[in-house]
C-alpha atoms as a PDB file:
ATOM      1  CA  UNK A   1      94.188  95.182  90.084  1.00  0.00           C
ATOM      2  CA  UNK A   2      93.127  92.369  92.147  1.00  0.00           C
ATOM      3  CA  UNK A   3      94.048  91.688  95.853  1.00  0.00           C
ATOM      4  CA  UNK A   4      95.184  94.285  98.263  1.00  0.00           C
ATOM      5  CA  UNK A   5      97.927  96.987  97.263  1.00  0.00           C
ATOM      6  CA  UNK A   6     101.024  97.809  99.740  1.00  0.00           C
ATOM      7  CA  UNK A   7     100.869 101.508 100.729  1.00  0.00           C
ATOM      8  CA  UNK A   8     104.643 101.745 100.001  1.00  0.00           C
ATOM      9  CA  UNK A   9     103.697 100.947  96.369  1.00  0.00           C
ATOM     10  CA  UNK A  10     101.568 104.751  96.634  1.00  0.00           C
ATOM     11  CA  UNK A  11     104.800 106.506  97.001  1.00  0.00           C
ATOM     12  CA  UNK A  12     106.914 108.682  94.523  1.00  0.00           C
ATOM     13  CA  UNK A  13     109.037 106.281  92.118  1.00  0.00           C
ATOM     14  CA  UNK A  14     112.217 107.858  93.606  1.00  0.00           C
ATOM     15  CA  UNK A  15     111.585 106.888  97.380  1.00  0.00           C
ATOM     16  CA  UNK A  16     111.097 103.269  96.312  1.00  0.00           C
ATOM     17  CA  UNK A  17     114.399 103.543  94.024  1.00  0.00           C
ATOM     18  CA  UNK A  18     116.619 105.297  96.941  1.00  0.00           C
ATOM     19  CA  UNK A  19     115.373 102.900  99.307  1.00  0.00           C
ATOM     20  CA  UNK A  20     116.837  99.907  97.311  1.00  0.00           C
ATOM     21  CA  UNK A  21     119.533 101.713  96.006  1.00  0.00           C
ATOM     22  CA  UNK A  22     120.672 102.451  99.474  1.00  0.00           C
ATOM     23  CA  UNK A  23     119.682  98.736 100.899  1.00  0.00           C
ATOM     24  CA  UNK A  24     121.383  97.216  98.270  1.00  0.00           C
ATOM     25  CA  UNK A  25     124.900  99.588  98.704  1.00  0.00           C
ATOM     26  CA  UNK A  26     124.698  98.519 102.301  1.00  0.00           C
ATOM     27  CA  UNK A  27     124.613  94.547 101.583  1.00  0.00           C
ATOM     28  CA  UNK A  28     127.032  94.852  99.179  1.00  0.00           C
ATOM     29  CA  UNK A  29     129.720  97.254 101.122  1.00  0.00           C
ATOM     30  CA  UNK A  30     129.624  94.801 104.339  1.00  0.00           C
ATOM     31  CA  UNK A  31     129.962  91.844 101.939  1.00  0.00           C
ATOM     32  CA  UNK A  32     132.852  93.770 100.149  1.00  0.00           C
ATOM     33  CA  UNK A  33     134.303  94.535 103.313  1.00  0.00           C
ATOM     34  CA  UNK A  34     134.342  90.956 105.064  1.00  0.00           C
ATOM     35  CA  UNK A  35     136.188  89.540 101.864  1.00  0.00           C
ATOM     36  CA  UNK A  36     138.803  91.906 101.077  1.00  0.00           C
ATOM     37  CA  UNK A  37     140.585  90.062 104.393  1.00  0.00           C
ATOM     38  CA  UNK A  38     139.738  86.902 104.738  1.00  0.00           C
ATOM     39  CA  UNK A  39     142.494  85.941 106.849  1.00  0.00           C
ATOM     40  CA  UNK A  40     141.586  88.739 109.497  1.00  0.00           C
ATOM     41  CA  UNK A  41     137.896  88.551 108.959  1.00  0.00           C
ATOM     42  CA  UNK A  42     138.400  84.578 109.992  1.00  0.00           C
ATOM     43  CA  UNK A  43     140.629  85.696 113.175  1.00  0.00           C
ATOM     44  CA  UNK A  44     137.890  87.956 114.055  1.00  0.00           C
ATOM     45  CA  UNK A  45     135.080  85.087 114.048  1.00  0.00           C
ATOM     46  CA  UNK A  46     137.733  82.777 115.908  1.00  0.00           C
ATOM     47  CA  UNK A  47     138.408  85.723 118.784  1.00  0.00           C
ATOM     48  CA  UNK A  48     134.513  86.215 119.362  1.00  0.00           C
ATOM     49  CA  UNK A  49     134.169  82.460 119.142  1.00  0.00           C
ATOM     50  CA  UNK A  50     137.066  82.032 121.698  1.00  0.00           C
ATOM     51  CA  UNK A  51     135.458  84.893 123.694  1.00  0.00           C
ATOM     52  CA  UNK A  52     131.672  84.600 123.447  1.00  0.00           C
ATOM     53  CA  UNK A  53     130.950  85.160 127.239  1.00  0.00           C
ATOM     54  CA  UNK A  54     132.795  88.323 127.011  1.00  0.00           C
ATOM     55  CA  UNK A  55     131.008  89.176 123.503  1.00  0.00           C
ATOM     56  CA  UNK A  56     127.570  88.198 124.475  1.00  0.00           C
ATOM     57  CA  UNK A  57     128.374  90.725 127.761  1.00  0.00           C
ATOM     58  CA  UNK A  58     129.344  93.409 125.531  1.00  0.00           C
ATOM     59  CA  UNK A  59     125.967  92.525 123.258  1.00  0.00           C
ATOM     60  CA  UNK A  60     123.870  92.275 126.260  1.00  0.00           C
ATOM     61  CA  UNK A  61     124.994  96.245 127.696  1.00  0.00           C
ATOM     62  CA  UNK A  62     124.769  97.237 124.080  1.00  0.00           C
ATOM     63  CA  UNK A  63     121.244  96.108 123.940  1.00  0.00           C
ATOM     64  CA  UNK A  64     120.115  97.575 127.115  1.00  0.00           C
ATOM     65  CA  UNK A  65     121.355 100.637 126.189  1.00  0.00           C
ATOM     66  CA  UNK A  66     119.799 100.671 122.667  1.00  0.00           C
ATOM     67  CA  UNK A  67     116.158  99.267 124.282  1.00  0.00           C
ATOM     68  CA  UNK A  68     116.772 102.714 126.626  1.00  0.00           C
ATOM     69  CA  UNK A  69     117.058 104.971 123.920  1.00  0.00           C
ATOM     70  CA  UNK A  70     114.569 103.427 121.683  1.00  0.00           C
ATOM     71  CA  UNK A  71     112.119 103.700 124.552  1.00  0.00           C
ATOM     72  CA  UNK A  72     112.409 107.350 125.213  1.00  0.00           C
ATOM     73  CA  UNK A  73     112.320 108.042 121.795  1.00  0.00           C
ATOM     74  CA  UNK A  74     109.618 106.325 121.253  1.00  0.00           C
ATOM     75  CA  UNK A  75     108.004 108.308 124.244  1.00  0.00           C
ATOM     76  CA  UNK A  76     109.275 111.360 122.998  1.00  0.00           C
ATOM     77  CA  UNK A  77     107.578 110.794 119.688  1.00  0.00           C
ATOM     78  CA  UNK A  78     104.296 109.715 121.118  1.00  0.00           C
ATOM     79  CA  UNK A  79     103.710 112.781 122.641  1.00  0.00           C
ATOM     80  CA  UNK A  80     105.099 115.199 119.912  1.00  0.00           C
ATOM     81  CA  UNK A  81     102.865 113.730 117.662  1.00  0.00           C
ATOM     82  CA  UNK A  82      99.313 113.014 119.878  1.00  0.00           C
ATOM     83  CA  UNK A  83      98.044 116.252 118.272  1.00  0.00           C
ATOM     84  CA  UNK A  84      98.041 115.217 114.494  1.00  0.00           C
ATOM     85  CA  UNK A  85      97.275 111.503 115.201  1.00  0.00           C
ATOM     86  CA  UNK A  86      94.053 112.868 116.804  1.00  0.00           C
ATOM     87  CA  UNK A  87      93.379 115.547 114.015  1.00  0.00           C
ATOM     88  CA  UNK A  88      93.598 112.591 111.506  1.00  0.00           C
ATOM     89  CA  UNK A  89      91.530 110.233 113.634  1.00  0.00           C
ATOM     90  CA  UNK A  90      88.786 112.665 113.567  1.00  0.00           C
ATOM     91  CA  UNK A  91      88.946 114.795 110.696  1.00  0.00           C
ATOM     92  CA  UNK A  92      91.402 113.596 108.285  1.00  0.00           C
ATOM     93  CA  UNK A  93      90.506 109.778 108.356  1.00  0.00           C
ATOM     94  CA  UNK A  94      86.738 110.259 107.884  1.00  0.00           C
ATOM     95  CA  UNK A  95      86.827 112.446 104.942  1.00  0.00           C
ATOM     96  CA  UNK A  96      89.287 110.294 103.367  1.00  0.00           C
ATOM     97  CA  UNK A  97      86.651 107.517 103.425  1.00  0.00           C
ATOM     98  CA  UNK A  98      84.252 109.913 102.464  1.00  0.00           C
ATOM     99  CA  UNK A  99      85.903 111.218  99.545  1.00  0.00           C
ATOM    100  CA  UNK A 100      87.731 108.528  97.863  1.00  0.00           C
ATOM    101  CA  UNK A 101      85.907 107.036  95.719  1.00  0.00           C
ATOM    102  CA  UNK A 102      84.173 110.095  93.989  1.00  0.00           C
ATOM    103  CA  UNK A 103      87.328 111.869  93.681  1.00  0.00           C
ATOM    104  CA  UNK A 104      88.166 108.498  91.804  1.00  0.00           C
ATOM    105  CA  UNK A 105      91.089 107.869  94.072  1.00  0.00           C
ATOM    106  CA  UNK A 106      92.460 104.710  95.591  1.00  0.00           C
ATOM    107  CA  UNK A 107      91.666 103.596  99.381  1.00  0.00           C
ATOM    108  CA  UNK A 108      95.066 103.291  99.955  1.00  0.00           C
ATOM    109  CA  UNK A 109      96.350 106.756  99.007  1.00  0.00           C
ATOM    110  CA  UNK A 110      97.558 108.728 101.434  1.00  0.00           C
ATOM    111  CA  UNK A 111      94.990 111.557 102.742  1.00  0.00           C
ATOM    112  CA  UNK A 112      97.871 113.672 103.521  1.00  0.00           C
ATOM    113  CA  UNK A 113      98.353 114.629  99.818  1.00  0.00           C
ATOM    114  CA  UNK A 114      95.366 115.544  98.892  1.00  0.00           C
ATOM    115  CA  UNK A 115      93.843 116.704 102.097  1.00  0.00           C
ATOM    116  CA  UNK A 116      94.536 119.808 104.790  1.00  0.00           C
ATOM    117  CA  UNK A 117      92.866 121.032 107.538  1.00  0.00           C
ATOM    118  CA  UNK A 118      94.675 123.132 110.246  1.00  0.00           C
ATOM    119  CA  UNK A 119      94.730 122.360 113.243  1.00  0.00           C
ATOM    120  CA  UNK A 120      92.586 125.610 114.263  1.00  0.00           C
ATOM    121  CA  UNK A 121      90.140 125.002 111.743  1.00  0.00           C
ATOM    122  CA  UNK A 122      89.793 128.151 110.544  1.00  0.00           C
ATOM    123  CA  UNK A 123      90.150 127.206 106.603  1.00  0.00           C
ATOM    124  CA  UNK A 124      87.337 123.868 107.122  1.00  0.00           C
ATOM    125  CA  UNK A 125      84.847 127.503 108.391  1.00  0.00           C
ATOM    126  CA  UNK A 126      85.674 128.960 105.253  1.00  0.00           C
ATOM    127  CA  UNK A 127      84.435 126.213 103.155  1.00  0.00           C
ATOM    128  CA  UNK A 128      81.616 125.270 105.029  1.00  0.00           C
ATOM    129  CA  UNK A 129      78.702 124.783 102.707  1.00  0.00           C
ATOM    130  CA  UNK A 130      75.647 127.322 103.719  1.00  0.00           C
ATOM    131  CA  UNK A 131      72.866 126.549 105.646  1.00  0.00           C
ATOM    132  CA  UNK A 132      69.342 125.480 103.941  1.00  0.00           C
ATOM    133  CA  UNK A 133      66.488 128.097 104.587  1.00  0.00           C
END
């Protein structure tokens, strides 16, 4: 295959299906939903339209509220997570690139699914390979 492949392409069949399915629902259920009206779903418009400075008020709290949450989330996350990112920036990564190609896998797969070493490293001892005399 020529050019570069999209990592979402390396993922189970039914991920990619459920992901459309469920993007596609969505579309079509607000679509469904701003016809069935049409007289009320035009009102609606008309009263934001009529009312944008109290709208764009109510958009602009809403949005400083979401940025807040998405910020300590994102926080949150970045620090639950620091661990692994660093055991696959070190370990996990390298091999990966290492490995590869004479395992006959593609660069884009995920090293996750083929790949584990604890965090402890207790297993990667095991399997060391023994010293030359």
């Amino acid at each position: 295959m020529e050019g570069r492949v999209r990592r979402r392409s390396y993922k189970p069949g039914w991920r990619r299906l459920s992901f459309r399915v469920a993007l596609g629902s969505g579309v079509a259920e607000s679509g469904y939903l701003a016809t069935r009206d049409l007289d009320a779903t035009a009102q609606t418009v008309q009263q934001v339209w009529d009312n944008r400075e109290q709208a764009l008020a109510t958009l602009e709290s809403g949005g400083i509220g979401g940025a807040c949450v998405l910020t300590v989330g994102s926080a949150a996350c970045m620090v639950l997570t620091r661990e692994c990112r660093e055991l696959m920036r070190e370990w996990v990564g390298p091999l990966h690139e290492a490995l590869h190609r004479p395992l006959g896998l593609a660069e884009q797969t995920d090293p996750r699914r083929y790949l584990h070493i604890p965090k402890n490293g207790v297993a990667w001892e095991a399997y060391a390979l023994p010293e030359e005399t």
